[in-house]
N, C-alpha and C. Protein backbone atom coordinates (compact mmCIF):
# COMPACT_ATOMS: atom_id res chain seq x y z
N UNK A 1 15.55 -14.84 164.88
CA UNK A 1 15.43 -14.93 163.43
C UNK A 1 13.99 -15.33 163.08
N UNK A 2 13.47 -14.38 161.73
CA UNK A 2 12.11 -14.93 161.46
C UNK A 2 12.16 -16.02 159.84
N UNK A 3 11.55 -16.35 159.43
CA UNK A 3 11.49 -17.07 158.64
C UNK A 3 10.69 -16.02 157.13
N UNK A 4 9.63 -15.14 157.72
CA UNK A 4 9.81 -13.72 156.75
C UNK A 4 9.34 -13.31 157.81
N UNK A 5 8.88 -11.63 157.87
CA UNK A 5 8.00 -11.03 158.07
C UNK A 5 6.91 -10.30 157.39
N UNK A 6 6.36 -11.04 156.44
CA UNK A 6 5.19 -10.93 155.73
C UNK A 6 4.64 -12.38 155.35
N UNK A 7 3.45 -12.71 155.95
CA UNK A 7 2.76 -13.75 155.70
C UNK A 7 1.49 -13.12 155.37
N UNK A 8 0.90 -14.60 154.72
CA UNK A 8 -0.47 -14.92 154.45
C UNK A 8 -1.12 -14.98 155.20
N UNK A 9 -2.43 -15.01 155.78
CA UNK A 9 -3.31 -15.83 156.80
C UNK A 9 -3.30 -17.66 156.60
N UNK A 10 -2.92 -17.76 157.63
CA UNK A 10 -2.41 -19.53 157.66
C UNK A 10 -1.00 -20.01 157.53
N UNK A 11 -0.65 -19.18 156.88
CA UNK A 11 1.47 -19.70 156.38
C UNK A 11 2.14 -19.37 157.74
N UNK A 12 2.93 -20.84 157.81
CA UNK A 12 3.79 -21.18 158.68
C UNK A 12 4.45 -20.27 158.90
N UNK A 13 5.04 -19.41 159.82
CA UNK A 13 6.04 -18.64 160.19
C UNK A 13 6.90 -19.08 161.10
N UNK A 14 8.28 -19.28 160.76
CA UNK A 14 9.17 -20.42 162.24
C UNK A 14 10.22 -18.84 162.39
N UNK A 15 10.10 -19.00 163.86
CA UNK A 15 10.71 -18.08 164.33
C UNK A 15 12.00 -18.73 165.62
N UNK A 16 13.21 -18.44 165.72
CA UNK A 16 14.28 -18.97 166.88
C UNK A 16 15.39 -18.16 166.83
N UNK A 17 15.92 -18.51 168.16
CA UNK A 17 16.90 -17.73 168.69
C UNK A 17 18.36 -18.12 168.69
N UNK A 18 18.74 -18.02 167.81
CA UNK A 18 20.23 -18.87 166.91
C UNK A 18 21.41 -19.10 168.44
N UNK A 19 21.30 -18.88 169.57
CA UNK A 19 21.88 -19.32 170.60
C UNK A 19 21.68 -19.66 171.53
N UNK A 20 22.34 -20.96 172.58
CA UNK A 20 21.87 -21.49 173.38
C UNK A 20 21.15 -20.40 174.56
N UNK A 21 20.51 -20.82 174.89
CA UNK A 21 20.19 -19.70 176.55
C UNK A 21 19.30 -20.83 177.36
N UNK A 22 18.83 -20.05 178.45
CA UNK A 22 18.68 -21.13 179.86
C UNK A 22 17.04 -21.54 179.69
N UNK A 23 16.63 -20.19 178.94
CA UNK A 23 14.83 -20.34 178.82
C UNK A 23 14.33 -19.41 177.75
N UNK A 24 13.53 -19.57 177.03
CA UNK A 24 12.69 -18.87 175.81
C UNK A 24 11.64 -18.74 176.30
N UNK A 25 10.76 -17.57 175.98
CA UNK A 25 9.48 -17.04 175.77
C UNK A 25 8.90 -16.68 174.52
N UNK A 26 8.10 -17.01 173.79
CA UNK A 26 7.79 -16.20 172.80
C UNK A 26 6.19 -15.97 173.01
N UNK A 27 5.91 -14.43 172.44
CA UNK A 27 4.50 -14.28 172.56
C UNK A 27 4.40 -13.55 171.30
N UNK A 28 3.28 -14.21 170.36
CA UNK A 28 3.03 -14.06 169.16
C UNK A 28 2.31 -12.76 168.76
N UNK A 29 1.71 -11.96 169.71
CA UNK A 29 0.89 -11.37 169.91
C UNK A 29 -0.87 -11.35 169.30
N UNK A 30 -1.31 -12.56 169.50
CA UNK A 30 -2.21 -12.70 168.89
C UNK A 30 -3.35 -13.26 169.93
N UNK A 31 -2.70 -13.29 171.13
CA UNK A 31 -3.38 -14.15 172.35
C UNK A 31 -3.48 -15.82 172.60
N UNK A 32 -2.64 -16.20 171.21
CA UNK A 32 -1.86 -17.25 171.44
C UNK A 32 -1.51 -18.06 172.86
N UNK A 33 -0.98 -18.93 172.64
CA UNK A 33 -0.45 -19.78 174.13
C UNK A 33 1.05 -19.03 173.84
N UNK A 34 1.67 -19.52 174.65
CA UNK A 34 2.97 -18.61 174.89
C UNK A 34 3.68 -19.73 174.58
N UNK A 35 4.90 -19.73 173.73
CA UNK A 35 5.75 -21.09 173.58
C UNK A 35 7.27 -20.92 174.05
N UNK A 36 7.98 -22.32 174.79
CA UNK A 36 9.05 -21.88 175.29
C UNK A 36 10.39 -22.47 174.95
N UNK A 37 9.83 -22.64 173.52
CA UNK A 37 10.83 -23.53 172.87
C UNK A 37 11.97 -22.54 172.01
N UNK A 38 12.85 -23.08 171.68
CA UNK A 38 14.41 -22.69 170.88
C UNK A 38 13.30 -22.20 169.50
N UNK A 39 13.06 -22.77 169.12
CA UNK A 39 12.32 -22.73 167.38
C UNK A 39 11.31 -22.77 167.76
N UNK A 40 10.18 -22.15 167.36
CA UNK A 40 8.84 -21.60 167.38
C UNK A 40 8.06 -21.63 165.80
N UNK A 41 6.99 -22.94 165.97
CA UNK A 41 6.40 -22.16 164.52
C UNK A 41 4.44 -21.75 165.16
N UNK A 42 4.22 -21.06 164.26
CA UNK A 42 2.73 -20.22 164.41
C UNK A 42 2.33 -20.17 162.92
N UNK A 43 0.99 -20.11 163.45
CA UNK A 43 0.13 -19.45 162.30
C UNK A 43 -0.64 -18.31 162.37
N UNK A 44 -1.29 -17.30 161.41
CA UNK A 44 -1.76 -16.47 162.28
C UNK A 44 -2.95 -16.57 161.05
N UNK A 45 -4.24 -16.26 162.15
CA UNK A 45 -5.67 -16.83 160.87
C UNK A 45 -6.14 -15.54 160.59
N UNK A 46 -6.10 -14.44 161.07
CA UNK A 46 -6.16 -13.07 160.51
C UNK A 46 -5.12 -12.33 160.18
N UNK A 47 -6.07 -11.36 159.27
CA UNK A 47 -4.61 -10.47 158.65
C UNK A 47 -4.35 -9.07 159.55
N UNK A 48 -3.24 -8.85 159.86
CA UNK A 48 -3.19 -7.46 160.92
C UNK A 48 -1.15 -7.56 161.14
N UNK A 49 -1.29 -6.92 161.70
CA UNK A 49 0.19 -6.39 162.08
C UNK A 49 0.25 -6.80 163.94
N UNK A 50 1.41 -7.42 163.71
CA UNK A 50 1.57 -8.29 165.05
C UNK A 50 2.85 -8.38 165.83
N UNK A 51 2.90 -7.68 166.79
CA UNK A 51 4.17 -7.85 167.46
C UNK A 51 4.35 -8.86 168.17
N UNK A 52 5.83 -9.50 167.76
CA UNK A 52 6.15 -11.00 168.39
C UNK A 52 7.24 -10.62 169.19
N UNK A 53 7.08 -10.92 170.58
CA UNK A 53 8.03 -10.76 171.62
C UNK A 53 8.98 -11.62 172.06
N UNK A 54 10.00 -12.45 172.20
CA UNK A 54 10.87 -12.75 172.95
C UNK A 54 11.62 -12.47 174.28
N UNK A 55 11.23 -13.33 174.90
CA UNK A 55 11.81 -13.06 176.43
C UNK A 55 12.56 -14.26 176.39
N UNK A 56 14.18 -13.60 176.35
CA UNK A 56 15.48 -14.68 176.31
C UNK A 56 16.15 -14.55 178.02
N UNK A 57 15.98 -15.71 178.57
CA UNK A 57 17.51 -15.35 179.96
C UNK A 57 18.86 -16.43 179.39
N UNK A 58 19.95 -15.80 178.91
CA UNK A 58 20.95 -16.75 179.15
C UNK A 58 22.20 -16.88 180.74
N UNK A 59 23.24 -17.13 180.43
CA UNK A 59 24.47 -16.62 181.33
C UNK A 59 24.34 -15.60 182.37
N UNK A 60 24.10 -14.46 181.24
CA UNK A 60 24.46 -13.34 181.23
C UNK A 60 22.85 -12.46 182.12
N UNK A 61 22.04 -12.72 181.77
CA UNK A 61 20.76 -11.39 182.18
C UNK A 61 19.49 -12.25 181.14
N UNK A 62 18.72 -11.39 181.36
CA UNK A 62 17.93 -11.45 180.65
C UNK A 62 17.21 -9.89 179.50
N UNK A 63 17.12 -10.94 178.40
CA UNK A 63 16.93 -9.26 177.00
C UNK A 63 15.48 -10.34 176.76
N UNK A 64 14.59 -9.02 176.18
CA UNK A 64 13.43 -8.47 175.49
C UNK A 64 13.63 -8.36 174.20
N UNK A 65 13.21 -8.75 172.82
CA UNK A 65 13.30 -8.75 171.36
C UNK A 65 11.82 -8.99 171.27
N UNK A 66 11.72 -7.83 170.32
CA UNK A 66 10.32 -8.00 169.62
C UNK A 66 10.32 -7.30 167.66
N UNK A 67 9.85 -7.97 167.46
CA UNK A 67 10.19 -8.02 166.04
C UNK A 67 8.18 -7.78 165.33
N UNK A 68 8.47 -7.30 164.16
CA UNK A 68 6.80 -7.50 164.02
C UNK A 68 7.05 -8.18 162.51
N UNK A 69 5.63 -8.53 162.56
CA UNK A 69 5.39 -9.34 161.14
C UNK A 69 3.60 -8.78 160.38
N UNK A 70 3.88 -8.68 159.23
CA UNK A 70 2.37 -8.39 158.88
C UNK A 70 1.78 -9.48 158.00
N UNK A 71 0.83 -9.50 158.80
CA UNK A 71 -0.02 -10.75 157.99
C UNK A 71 -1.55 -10.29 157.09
N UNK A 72 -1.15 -10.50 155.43
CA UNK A 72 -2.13 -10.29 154.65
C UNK A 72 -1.89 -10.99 153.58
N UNK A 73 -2.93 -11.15 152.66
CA UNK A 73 -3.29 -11.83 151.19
C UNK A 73 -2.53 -10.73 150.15
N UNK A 74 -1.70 -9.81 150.41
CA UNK A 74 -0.62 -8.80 149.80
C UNK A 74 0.68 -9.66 150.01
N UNK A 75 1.30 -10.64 150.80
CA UNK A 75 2.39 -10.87 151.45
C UNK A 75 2.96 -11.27 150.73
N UNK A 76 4.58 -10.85 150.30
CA UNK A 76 5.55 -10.99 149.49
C UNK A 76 6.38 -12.33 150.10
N UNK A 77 6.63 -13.57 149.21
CA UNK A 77 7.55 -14.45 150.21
C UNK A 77 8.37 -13.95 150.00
N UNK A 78 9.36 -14.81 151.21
CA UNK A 78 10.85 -14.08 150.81
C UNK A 78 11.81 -15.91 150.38
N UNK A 79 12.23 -15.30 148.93
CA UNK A 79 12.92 -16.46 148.35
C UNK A 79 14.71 -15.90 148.18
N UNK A 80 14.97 -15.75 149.13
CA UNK A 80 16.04 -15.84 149.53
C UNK A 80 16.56 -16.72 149.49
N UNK A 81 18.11 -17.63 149.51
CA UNK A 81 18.46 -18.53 149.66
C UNK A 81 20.21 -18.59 150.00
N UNK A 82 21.30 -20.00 150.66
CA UNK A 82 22.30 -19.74 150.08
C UNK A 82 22.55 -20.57 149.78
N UNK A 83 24.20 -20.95 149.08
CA UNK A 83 24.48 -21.75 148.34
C UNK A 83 25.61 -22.44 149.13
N UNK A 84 25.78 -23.64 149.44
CA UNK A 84 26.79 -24.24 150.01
C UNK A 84 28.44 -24.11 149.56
N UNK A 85 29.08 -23.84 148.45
CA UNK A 85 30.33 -23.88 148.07
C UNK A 85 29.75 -22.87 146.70
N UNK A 86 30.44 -21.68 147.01
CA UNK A 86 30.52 -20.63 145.53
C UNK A 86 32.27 -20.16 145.86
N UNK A 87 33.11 -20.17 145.17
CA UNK A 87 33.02 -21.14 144.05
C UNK A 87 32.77 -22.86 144.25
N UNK A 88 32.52 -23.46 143.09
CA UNK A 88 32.66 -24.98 143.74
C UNK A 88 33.45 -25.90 142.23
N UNK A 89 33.74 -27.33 142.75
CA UNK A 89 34.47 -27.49 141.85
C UNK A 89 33.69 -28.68 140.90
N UNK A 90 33.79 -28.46 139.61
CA UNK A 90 32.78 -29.23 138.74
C UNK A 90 32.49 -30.74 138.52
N UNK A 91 31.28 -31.16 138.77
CA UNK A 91 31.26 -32.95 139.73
C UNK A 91 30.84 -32.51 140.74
N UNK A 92 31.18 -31.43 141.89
CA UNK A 92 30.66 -31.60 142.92
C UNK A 92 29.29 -31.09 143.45
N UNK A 93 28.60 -32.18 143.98
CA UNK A 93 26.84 -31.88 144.56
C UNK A 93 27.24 -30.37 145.52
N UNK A 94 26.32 -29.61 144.96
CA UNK A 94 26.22 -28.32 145.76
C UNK A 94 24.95 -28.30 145.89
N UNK A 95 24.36 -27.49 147.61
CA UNK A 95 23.65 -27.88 148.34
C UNK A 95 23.03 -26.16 148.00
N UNK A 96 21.64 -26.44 147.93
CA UNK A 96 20.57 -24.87 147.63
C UNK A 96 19.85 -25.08 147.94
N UNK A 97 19.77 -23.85 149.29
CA UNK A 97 18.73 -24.21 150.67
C UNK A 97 17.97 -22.73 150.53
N UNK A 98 16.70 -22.86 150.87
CA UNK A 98 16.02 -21.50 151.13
C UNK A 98 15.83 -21.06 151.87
N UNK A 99 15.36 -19.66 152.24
CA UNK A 99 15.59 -19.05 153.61
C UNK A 99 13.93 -19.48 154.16
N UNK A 100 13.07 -19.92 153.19
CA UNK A 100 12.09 -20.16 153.45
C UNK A 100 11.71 -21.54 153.14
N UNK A 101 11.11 -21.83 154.25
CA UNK A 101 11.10 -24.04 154.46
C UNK A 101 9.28 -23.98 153.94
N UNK A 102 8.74 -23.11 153.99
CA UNK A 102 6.83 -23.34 154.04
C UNK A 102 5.89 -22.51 153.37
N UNK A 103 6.69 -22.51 152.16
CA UNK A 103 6.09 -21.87 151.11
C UNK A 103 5.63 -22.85 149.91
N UNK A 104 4.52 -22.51 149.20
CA UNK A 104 3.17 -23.17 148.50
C UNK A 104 4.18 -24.30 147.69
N UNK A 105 5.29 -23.39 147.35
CA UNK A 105 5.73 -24.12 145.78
C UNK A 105 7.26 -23.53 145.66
N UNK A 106 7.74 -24.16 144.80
CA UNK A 106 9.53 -23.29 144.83
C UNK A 106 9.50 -24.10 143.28
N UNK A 107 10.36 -23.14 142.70
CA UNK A 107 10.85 -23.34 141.03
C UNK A 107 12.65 -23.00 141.08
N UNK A 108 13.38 -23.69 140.95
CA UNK A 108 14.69 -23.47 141.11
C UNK A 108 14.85 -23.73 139.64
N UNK A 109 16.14 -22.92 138.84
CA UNK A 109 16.49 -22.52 137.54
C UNK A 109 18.08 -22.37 138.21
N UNK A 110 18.38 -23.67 137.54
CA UNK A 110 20.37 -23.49 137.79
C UNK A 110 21.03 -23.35 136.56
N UNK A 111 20.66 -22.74 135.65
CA UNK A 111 21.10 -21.64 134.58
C UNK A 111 21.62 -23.02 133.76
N UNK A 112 21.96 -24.33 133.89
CA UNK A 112 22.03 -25.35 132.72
C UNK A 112 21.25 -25.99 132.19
N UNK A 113 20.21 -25.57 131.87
CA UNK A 113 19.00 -26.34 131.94
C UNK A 113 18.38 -27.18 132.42
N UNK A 114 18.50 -27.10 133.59
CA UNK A 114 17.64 -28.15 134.38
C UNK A 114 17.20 -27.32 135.98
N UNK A 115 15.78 -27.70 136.23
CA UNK A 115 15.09 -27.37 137.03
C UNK A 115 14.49 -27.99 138.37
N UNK A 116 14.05 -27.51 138.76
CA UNK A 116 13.52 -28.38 140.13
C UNK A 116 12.86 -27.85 141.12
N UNK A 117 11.82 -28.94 141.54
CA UNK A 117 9.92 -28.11 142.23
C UNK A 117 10.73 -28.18 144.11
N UNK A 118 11.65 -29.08 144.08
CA UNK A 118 12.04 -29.07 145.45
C UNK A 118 12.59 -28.05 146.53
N UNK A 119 12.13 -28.32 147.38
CA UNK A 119 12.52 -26.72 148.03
C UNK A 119 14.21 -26.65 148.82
N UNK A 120 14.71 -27.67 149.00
CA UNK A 120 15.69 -27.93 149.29
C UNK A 120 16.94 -28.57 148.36
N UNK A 121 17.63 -28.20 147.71
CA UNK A 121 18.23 -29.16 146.54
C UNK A 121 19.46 -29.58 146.79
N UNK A 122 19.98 -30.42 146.29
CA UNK A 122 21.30 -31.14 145.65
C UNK A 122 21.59 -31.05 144.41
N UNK A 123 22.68 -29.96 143.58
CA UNK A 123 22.84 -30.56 142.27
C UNK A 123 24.19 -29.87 141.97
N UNK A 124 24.46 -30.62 140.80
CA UNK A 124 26.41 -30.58 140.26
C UNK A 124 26.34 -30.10 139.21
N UNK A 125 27.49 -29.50 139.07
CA UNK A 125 27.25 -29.24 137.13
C UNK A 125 28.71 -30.01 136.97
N UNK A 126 28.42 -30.43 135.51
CA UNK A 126 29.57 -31.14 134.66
C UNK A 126 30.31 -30.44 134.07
N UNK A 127 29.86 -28.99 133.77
CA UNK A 127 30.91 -28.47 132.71
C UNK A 127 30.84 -27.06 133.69
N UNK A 128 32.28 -26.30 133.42
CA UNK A 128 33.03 -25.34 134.04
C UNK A 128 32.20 -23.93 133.35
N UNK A 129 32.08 -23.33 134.15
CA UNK A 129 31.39 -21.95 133.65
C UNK A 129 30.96 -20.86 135.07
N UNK A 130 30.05 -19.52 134.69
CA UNK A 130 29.58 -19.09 135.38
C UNK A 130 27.85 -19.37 135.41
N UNK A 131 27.13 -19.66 136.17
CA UNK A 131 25.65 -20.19 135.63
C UNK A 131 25.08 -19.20 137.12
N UNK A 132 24.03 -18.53 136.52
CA UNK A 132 22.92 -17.96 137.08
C UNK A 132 21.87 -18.97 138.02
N UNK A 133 21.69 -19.17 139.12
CA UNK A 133 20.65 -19.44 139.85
C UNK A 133 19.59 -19.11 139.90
N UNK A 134 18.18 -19.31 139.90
CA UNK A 134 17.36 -18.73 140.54
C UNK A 134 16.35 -19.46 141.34
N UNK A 135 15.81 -18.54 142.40
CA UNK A 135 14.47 -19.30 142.69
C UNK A 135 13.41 -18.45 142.97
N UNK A 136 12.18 -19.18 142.49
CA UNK A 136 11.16 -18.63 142.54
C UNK A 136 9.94 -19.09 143.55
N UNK A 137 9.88 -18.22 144.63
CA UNK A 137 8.64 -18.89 145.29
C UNK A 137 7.30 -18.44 145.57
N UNK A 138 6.39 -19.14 146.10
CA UNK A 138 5.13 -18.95 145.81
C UNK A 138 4.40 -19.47 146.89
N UNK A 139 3.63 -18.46 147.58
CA UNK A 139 2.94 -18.32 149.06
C UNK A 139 1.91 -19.07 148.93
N UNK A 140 1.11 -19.28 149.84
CA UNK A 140 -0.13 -20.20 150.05
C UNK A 140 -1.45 -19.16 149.18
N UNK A 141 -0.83 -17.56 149.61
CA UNK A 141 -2.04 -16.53 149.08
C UNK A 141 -1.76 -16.65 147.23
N UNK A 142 -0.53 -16.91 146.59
CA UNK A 142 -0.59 -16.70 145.28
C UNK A 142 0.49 -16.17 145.05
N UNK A 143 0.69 -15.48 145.63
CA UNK A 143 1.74 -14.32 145.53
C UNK A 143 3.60 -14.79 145.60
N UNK A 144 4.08 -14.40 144.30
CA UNK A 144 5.52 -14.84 144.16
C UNK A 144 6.41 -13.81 144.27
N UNK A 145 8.27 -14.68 144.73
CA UNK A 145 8.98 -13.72 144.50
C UNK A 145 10.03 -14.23 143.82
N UNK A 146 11.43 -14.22 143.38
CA UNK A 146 12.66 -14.21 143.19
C UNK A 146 13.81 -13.98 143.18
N UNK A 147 14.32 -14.66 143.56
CA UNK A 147 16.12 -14.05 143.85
C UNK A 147 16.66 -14.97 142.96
N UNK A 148 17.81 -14.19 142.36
CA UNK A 148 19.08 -15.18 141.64
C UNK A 148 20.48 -14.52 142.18
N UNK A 149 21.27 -15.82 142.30
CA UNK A 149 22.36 -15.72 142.42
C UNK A 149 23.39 -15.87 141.38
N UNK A 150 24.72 -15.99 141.15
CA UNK A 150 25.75 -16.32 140.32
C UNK A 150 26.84 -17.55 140.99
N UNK A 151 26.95 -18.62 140.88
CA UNK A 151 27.54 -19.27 141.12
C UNK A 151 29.05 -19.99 140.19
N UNK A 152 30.01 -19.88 140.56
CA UNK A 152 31.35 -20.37 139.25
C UNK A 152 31.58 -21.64 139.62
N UNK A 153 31.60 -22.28 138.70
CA UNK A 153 32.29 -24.03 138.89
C UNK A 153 33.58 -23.85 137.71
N UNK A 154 34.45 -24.59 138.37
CA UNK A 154 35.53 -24.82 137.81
C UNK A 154 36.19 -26.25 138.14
N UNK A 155 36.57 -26.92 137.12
CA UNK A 155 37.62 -28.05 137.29
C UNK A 155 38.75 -28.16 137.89
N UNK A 156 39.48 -27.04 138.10
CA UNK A 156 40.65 -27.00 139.03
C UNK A 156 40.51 -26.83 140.46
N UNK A 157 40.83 -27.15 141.04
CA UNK A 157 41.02 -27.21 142.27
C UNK A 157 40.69 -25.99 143.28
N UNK A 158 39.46 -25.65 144.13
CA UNK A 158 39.02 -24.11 144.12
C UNK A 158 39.49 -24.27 145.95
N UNK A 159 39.79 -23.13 146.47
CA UNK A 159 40.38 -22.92 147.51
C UNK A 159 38.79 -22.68 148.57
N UNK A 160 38.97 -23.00 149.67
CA UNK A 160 37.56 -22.84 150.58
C UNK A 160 38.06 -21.17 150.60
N UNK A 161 36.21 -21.19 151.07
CA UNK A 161 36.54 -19.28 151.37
C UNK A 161 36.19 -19.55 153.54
N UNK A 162 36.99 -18.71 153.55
CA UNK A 162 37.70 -18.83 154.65
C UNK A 162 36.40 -17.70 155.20
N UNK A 163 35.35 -17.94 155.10
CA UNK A 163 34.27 -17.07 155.88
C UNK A 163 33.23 -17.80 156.86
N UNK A 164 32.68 -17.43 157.80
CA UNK A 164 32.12 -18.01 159.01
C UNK A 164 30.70 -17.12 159.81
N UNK A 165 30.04 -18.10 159.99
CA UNK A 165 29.00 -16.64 161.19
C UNK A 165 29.08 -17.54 162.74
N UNK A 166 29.09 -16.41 163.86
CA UNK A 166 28.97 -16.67 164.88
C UNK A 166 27.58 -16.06 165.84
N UNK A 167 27.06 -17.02 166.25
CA UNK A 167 25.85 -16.56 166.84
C UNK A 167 25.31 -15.74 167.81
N UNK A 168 27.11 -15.14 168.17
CA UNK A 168 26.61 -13.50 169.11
C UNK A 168 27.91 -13.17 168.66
N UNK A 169 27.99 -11.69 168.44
CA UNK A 169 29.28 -11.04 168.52
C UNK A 169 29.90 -10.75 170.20
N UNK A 170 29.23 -10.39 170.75
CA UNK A 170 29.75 -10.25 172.15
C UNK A 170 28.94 -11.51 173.50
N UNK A 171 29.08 -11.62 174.35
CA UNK A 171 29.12 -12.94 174.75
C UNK A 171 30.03 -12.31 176.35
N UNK A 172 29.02 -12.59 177.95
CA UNK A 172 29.55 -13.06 178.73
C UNK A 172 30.52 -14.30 179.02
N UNK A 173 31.25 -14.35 180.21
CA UNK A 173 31.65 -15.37 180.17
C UNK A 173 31.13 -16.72 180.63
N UNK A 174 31.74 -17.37 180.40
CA UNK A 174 30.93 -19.30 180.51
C UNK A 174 29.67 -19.00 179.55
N UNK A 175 29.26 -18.56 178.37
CA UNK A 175 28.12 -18.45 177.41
C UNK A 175 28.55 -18.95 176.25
N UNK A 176 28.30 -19.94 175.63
CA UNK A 176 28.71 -20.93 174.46
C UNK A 176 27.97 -19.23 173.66
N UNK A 177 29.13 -19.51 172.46
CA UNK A 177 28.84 -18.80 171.31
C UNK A 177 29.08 -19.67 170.17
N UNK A 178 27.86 -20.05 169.05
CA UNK A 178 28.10 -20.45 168.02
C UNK A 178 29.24 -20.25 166.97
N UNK A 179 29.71 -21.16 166.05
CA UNK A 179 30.42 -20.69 165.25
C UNK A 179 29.94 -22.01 164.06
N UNK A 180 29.48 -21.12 162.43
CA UNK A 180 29.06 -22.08 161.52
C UNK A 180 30.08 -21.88 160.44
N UNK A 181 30.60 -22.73 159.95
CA UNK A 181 31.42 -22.50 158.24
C UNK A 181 30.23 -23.59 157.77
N UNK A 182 29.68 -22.64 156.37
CA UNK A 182 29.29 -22.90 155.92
C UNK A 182 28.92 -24.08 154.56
N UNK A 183 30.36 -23.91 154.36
CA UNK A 183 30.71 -24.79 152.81
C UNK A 183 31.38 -26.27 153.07
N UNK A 184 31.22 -27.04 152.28
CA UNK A 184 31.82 -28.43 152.63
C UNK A 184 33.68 -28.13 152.23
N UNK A 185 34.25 -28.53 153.50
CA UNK A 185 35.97 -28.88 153.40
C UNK A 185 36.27 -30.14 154.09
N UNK A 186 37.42 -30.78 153.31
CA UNK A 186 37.99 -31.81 153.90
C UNK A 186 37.82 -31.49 155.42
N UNK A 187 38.90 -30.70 155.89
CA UNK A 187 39.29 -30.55 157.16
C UNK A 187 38.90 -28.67 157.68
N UNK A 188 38.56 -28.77 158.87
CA UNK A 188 38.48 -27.96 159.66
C UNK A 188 39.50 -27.71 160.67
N UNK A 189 40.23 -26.29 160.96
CA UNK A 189 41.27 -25.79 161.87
C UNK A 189 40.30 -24.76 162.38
N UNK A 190 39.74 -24.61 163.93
CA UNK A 190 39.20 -23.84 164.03
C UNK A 190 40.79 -22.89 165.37
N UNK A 191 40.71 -22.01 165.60
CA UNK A 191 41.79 -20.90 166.16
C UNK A 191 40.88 -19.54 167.27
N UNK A 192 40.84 -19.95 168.18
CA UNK A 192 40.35 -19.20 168.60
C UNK A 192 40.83 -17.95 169.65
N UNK A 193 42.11 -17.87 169.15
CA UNK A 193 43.12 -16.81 169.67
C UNK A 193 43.76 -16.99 170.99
C-alpha cells in the first residue's frame, strides 16, 4: 500500500505491506539505501517517475511488487478518507481518518457547521439527519484536492454493518491472515468456518 502515488519533491510518502511476512525489501528507486522494514517512509528531492520495488518472503515463497509513483510540483494529493460508523447513532464520537497522514494542511467540513484544520478527527452530531462530509487537502507544492462523503446519524438504535477487510484473500498454510472490522461494536463474534 502507498500513501499516494503522486508527490511533490520532499512530501513524505509511507509505503507497507498490510501482512505479516518473514522479511521486507523495499527499493525506492532512486539509489536510496534499501529499507527492511513493515512501513517504509521516503522522500524523493527530484521530480521524475520512480519505480518502488518490494521484495516480500513470507510462509509461503517469496513475490516481487513494484508499484510506481511520480514525483512533481503538478502532484494531486489524494484526500481520500474513511469514516468509522456510517450509519452512526446521534451523541456518538465518530472517528475521520485520511488516507493521507503528510499533507501541508487538511480542512474537514461535516456539513453542521463546524470545521476542523486537524488531519485526524473525532466528532458527534446532536441532531439526526443526513450531513455531507468533506475534506480538503493541500500538498507541500500548493496543490489541493477533495472528497466528500454522506454520512446518516440517527437516534435510534443503528445495527453494525457486518463488513470487514482481510489482508490476503488467499494464504498458504501456517500464514496469519489479517482480519479488520472497521466500526466501533460492543461485542465482536468472529466465525471462521
Amino acid at each position: 500500500n502507498m500513501s499516494s502515488n503522486s508527490l511533490c519533491p520532499g512530501e513524505i510518502l509511507v509505503v507497507n505491506y498490510g501482512t505479516d511476512a518473514i522479511s521486507f525489501q523495499w527499493d525506492f528507486g532512486d539509489s536510496s539505501a534499501i529499507s527492511y522494514d513493515q512501513w517504509a517512509y521516503h522522500t524523493y528531492s527530484d521530480s521524475g517517475a520512480y519505480a518502488i520495488t518490494l521484495i516480500v518472503e513470507t510462509g509461503s515463497g517469496t513475490d516481487t511488487i513494484v508499484q510506481n509513483v511520480t514525483v512533481s510540483n503538478n502532484a494531486i494529493p489524494n484526500s481520500g478518507f474513511q469514516i468509522s460508523a456510517n450509519p452512526a447513532c446521534t451523541g456518538d464520537y465518530i472517528i475521520f481518518e485520511p488516507f493521507n497522514y503528510y499533507a501541508n494542511s487538511y480542512l474537514w467540513n461535516f456539513g453542521d457547521s463546524t470545521t476542523s484544520n486537524f488531519s485526524y478527527e473525532y466528532h458527534n452530531y446532536s441532531v439526526d439527519g443526513m450531513y455531507i462530509v468533506s475534506l480538503t487537502v493541500t500538498n507541500i507544492c500548493g496543490n489541493s484536492s477533495a472528497t466528500s462523503d454522506t454520512i446518516t446519524v440517527s437516534g435510534s438504535a443503528v445495527p453494525p454493518i457486518p463488513v470487514f477487510t482481510a489482508s490476503a484473500d488467499t494464504a498458504c498454510p501456517n500464514v496469519f491472515i489479517d482480519f479488520y472490522y472497521w466500526y466501533p461494536a460492543a461485542t465482536y463474534l468472529w466465525n471462521f468456518g
